[in-house]
Every structure is written in C-alpha cells, then in structure tokens.
Protein backbone atom coordinates (compact mmCIF):
# COMPACT_ATOMS: atom_id res chain seq x y z
CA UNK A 1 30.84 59.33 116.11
CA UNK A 2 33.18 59.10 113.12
CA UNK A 3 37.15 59.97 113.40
CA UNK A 4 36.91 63.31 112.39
CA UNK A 5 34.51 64.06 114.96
CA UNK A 6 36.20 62.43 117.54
CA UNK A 7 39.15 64.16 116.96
CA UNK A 8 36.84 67.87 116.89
CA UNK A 9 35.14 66.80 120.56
CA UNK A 10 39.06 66.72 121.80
CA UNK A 11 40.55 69.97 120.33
CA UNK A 12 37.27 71.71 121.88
CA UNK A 13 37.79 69.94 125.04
CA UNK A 14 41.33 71.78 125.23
CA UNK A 15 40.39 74.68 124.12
CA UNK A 16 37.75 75.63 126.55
CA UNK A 17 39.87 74.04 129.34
CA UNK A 18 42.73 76.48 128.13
CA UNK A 19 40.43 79.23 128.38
CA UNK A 20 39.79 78.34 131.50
CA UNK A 21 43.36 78.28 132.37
CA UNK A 22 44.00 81.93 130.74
CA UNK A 23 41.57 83.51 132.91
CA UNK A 24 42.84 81.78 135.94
CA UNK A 25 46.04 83.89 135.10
CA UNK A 26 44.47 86.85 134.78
CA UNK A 27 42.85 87.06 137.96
CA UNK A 28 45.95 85.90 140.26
CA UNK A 29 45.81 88.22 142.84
CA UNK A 30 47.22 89.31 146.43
CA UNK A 31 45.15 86.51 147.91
CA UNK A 32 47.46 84.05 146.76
CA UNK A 33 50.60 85.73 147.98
CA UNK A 34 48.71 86.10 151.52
CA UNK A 35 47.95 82.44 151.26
CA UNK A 36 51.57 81.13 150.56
CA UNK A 37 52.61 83.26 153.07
CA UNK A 38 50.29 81.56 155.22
CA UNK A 39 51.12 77.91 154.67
CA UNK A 40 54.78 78.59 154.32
CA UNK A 41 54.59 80.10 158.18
CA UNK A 42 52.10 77.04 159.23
CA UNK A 43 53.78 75.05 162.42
CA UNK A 44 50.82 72.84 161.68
CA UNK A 45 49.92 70.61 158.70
CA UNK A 46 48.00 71.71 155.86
CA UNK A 47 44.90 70.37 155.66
CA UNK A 48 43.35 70.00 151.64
CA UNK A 49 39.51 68.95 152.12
CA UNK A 50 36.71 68.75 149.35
CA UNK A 51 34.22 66.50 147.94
CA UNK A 52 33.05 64.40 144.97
CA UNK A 53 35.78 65.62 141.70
CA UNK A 54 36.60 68.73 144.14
CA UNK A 55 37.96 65.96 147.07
CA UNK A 56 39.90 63.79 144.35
CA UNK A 57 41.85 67.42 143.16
CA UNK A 58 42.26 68.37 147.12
CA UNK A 59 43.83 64.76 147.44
CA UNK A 60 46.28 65.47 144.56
CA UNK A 61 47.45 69.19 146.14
CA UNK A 62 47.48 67.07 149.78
CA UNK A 63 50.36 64.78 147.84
CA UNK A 64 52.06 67.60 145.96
CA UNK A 65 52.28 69.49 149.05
CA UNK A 66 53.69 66.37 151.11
CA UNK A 67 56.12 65.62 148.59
CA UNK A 68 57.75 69.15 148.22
CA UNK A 69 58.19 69.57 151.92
CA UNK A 70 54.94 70.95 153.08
CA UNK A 71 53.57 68.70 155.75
CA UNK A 72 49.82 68.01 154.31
CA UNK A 73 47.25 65.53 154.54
CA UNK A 74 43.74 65.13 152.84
CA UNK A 75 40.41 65.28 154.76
CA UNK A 76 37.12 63.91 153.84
CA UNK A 77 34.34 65.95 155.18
CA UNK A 78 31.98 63.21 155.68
CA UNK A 79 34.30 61.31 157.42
CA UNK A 80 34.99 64.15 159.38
CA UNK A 81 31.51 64.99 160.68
CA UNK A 82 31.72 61.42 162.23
CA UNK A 83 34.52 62.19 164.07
CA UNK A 84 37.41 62.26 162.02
CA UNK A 85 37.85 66.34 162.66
CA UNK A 86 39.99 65.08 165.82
CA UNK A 87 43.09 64.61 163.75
CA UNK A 88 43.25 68.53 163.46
CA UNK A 89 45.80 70.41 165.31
CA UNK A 90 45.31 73.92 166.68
CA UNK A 91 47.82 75.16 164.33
CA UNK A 92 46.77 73.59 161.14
CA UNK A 93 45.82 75.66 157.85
CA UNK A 94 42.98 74.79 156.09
CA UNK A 95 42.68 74.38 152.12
CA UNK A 96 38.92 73.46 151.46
CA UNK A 97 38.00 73.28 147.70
CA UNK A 98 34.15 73.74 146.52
CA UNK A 99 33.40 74.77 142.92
CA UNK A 100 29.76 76.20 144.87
CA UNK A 101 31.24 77.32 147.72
CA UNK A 102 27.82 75.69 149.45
CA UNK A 103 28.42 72.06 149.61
CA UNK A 104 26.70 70.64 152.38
CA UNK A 105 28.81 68.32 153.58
CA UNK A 106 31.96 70.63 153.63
CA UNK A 107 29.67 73.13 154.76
CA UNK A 108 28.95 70.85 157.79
CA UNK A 109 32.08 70.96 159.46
CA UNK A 110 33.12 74.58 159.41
CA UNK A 111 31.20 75.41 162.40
CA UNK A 112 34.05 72.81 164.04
CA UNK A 113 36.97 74.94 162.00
CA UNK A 114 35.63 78.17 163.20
CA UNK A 115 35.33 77.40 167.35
CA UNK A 116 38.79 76.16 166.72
CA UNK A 117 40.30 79.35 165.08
CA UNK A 118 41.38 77.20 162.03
CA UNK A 119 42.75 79.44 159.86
CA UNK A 120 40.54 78.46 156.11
CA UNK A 121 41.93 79.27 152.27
CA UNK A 122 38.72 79.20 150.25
CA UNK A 123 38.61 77.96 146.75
CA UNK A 124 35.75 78.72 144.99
CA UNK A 125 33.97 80.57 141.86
CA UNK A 126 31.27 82.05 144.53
CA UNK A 127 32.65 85.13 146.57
CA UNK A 128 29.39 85.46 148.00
CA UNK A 129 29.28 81.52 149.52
CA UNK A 130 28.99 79.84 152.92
CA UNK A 131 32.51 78.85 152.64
CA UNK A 132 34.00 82.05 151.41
CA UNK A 133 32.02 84.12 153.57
CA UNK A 134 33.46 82.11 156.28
CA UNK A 135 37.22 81.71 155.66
CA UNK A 136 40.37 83.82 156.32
CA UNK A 137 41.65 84.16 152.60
CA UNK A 138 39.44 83.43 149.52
CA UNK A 139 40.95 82.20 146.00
CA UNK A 140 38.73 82.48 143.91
CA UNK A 141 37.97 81.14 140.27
CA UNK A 142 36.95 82.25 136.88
CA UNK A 143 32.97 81.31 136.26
CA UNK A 144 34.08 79.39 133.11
CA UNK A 145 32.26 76.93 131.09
CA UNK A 146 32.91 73.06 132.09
CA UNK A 147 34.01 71.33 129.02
CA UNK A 148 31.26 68.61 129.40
CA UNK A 149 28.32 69.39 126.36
CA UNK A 150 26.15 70.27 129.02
CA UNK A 151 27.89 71.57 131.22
CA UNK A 152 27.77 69.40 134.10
CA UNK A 153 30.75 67.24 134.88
CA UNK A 154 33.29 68.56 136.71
CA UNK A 155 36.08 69.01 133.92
CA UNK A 156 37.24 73.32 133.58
CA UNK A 157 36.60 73.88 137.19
CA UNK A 158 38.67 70.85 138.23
CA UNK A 159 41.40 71.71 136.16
CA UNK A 160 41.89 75.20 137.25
CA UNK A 161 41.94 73.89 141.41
CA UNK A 162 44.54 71.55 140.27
CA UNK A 163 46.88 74.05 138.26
CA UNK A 164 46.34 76.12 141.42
CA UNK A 165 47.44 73.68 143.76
CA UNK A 166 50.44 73.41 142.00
CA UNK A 167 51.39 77.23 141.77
CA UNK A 168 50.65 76.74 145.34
CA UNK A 169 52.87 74.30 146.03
CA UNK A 170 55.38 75.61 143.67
CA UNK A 171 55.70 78.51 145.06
CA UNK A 172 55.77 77.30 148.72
CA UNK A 173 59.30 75.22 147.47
CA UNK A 174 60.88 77.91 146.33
CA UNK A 175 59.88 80.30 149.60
CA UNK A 176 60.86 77.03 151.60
CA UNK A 177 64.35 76.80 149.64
CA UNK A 178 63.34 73.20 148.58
CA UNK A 179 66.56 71.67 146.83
CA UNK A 180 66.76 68.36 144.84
CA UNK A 181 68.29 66.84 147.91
CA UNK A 182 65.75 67.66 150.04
CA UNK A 183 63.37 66.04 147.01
CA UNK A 184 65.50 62.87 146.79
CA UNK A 185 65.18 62.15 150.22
CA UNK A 186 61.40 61.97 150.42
CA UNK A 187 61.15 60.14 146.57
CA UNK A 188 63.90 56.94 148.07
CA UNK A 189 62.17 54.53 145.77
CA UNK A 190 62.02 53.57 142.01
CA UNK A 191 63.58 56.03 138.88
CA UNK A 192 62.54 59.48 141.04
CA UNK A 193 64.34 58.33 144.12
CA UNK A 194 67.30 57.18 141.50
CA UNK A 195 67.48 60.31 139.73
CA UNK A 196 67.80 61.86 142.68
CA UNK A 197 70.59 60.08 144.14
CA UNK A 198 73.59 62.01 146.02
CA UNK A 199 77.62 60.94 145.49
CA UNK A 200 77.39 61.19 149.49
CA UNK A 201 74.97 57.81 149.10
CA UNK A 202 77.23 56.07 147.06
CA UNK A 203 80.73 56.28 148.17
CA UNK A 204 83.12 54.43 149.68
CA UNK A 205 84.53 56.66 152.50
CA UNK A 206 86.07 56.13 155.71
CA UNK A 207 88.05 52.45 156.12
CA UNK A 208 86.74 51.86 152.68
CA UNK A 209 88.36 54.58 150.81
CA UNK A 210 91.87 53.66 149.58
CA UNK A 211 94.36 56.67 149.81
CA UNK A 212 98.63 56.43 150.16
CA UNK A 213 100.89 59.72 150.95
CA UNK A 214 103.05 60.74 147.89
CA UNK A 215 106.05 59.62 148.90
CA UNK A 216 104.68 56.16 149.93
CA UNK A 217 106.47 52.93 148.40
CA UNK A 218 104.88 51.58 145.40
CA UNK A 219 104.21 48.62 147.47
CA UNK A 220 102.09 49.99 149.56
CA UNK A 221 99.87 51.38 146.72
CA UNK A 222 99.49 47.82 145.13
CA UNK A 223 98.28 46.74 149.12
CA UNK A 224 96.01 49.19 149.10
CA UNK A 225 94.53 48.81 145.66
CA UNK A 226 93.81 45.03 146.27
CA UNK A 227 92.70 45.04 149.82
CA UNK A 228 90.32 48.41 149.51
CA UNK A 229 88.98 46.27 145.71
CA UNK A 230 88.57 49.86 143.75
CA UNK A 231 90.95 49.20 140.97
CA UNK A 232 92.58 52.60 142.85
CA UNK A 233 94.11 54.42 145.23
CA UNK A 234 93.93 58.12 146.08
CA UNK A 235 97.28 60.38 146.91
CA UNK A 236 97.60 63.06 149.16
CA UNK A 237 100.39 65.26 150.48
CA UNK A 238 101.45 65.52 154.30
CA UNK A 239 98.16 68.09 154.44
CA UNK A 240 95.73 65.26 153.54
CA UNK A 241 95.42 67.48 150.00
CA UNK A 242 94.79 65.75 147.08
CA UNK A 243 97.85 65.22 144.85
CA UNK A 244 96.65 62.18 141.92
CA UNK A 245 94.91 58.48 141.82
CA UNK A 246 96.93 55.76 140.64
CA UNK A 247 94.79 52.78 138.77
CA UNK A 248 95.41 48.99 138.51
CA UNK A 249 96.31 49.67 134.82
CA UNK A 250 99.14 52.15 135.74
CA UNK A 251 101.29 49.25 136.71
CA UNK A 252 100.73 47.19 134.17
CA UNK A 253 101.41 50.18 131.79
CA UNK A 254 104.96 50.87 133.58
CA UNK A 255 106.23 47.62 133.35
CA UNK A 256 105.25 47.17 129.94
CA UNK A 257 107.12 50.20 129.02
CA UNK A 258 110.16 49.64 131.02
CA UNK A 259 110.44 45.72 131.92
CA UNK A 260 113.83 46.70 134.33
CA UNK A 261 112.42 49.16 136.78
CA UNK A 262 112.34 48.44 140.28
CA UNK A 263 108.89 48.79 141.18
CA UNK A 264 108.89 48.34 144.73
CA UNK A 265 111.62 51.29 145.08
CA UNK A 266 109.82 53.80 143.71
CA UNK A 267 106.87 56.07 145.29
CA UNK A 268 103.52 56.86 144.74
CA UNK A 269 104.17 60.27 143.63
CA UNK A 270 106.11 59.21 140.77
CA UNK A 271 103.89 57.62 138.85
CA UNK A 272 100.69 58.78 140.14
CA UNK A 273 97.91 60.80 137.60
CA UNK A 274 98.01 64.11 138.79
CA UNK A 275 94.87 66.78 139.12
CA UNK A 276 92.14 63.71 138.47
CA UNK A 277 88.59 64.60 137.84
CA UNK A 278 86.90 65.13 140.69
CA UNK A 279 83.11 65.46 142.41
CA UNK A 280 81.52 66.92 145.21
CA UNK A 281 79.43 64.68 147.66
CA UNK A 282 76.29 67.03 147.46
CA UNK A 283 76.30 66.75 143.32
CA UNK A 284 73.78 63.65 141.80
CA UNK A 285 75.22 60.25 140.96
CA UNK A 286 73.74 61.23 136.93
CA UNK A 287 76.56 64.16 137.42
CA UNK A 288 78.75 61.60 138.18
CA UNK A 289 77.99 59.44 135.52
CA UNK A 290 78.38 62.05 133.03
CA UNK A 291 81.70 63.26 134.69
CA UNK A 292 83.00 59.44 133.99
CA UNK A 293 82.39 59.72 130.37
CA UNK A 294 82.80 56.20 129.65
CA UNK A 295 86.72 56.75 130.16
CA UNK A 296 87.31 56.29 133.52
CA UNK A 297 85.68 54.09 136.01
CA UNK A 298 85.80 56.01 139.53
CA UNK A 299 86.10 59.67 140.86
CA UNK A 300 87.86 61.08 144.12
CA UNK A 301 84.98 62.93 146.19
CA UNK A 302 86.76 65.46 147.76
CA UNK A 303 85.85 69.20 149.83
CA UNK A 304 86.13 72.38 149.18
CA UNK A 305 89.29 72.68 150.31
CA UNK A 306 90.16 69.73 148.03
CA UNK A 307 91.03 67.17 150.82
CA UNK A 308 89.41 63.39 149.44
CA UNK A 309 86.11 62.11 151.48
CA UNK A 310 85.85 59.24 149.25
CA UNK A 311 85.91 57.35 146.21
CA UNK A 312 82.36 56.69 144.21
CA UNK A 313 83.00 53.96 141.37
CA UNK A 314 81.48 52.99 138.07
CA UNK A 315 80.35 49.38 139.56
CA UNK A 316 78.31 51.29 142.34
CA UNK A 317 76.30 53.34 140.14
CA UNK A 318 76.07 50.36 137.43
CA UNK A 319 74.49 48.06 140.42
CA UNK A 320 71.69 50.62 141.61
CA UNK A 321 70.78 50.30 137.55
CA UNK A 322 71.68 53.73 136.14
CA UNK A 323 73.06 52.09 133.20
C-alpha cells in the first residue's frame, strides 16, 4: 500500500468506528439507568463475562469497575463450565457481553445463572437472542458495520461495549460519590497513586510537628526548630489557634538588622509571620506544591476551625519525586 493509502484505510477506520459511536448515543435508553441502578445497589460483586474480543472488553469494564469502587471481577465462561461458576455469590450482578447474543460457550452457563436467580445485564446487537431473551435488563447495540474490509473482525462492535462500560462505570462513581481520595487510595503505586496523594499522607503531625505558644521565649522557638528539623515552628494562642510560623531565616534576619537585641528575652509572638499560608489535610500534595510557589518551603495544615494538625514540607514532597 503506498502512504497515501495508508493514511485513507485509517481516517475510514475512524470514521465508521465514530459512526458507530453516534448511534450508540442515540439509542441510550432507560435500560441503562435501570442497570446502574442495579449495580450501584449490588451487595455482591459484579461479574463482567464474555468471550474471544467480547471477553478481552468485559476484562477491561471488570478493571474500570474495580478501580472506581465497584467491586468486579472478570469471568471466563469456559472456565466456568468446568467449575469455575463456584466463585459466584448469591448476590452478584451479572454483565455478560456477546456481539450475537448466541455464543455457545456463554450460552452454556446461563442455565447455572438462572437456578441461581443471578440477576444478568445483556449486551448485545440481537434483542431477539438466547442471552437477551434470558436476562433481567438488555443493553443493546447499534447493528453497525465492523471497520474490518470485510466485515469480520471484531473492531465497531468492540468499541461501542467498551465506551459503554465506561459510561457504566462513570456513572456508577458519580451515583457512588467516588472522590479523588477514595481513587488515590486504590491507585497507591507509580505517577496515579502520586497524583493522588493527600497532605494527611505527608505530614508531620503529632510529636513531630513543631508548635510554641505566643508568648513563649525565643529560646524555646530555636529548641524547637532544631530538635523537630523543619526549618520551623508553628504559633498558637492559649486556644491552640493558629497565630504565625517563625522560620530558621527569621533569626538570622533579626540579628542582622539589629546586632544588640536580646534574643533570648523576647517571645515568639514578636517576631513571628502572622496569617501564613495554609492547607487542609484532605487537599492533594500537587495543591500543596502549587500553594508553595517556589517561595516558601513548608505549610501549617490546620482545621476548619484553624487550629494546626501539622506541618507538610517542601523536602517531603521533593523525596516522593514530585519535583
């Protein structure tokens, strides 16, 4: 094939998969409501089944589902006509994808879903099929040309069960109330999970967190910015409310401009930076980041009712490799 032609077999490849895609939108229809309603109410797992391309796409949904806080799973049909149908719960919903609607081996174990009142979300192009005929809520697909020449392989109708997989899933977060959080703590690992980091993760709270009363003796501040090792200390008033920070650099900074103070006689509250920038513990270490502006190297975590929980430094969020 030359370039140009190359190029021509691509664009038409998109274009009758976004066909595809437009009807899909068009016939959205109460079904799908009925069947987010469904899995959002499941006190069971959801169970995504198919096979050949349709298995691979049911895999996908199983781990889109998983990781946006719908307990699901992916079952292989053939596996589970030799036994594998005992990992299914009584109150488990079943997603079974089948471009036919007639594929044996699916077909084969939904005898087994039936005597156990599984509760089955067809999708399929056939409305008059085996497995639409036998499940609770059908979705069914626009009869659309595969993209393949001869319209064969697996390509439109694969596409459209995977875009709606994802509307299912999707929606089920947002019915669910998924947050970020909630996100960050099933994605732990690589950039996701470290995107997704809280301030709660990363601060230094409790014993750790430096903090002196306003009208505690400069001393004291100096003893607790080199034994807590923040650069900092936090100051409050008799209400534990936050009042200012004072930095390393302050001192150096005061006895640079006046060489004859007394130091040690003075309190915490006279030299501290009042109303410092602050973070909540729930916000992302990125928000964080961006609060720090390159300007300052640490940030009181504090409540609502603005009473410090801890301190979450620059080195921190430099060691788990954000910059």
């Amino acid at each position: 094939m030359k370039k140009t032609e190359i190029f021509e077999s691509a664009i038409n490849t998109i274009d009758i998969e976004l066909k595809g895609i437009k009807a899909l939108k068009k016939i959205l229809s109460n079904d799908f409501v009925k069947s987010v309603t469904l899995m959002k109410n499941c006190k069971g797992r959801v169970v995504c089944t198919g096979i050949g391309k349709s298995g691979i796409i049911a895999r996908k949904i199983a781990a889109t589902l998983s990781s946006t806080g719908t307990s699901s799973f992916y079952l292989n049909p053939v596996e589970g006509s030799h036994g594998d149908l005992g990992v299914l719960l009584k109150d488990d919903v079943v997603l079974a994808l089948s471009k036919s609607g007639g594929t044996e081996e699916l077909i084969s174990i939904l005898p087994y879903l039936k005597r156990r009142n599984l509760k089955i979300i067809a999708v399929t192009e056939k409305e008059d099929s085996v497995l639409a005929q036998n499940s609770s809520i059908v979705l069914l697909l626009p009869e659309m040309k595969e993209a393949c020449p001869f319209n064969l392989a697996p390509t439109t109708s694969t596409t459209l069960q995977l875009i709606l997989g994802d509307a299912l899933a999707v929606a089920l977060l947002k019915e669910k109330k998924f947050t970020p959080h909630d996100f960050a703590l099933l994605h732990p690992g690589g950039n996701l999970g470290k995107q997704l980091m809280t301030v709660n993760e990363l601060m230094h709270s409790s014993e750790e967190m430096p903090v002196v009363k306003e009208n505690d003796n400069m001393e004291k501040v100096l003893h607790q910015i080199v034994d807590k090792k923040l650069g900092m200390t936090i100051v409050v008033d008799n209400r534990n409310k936050l009042k200012g920070i004072i930095v390393d650099g302050d001192f150096k900074r005061i006895l640079l401009k006046n060489k004859s103070v007394d130091l040690f006689s003075r309190t915490a509250g006279d030299f501290m930076t009042k109303n410092p920038k602050t973070i909540n513990k729930n916000k992302l270490v990125t928000e964080a980041l961006g609060k720090m502006q390159g300007k300052i190297t640490s940030l009181v975590v504090v409540n609502s009712a603005k009473k410090p929980l801890g301190v979450i430094h620059l080195h921190d969020i430099i060691k788990k490799g954000f910059l």
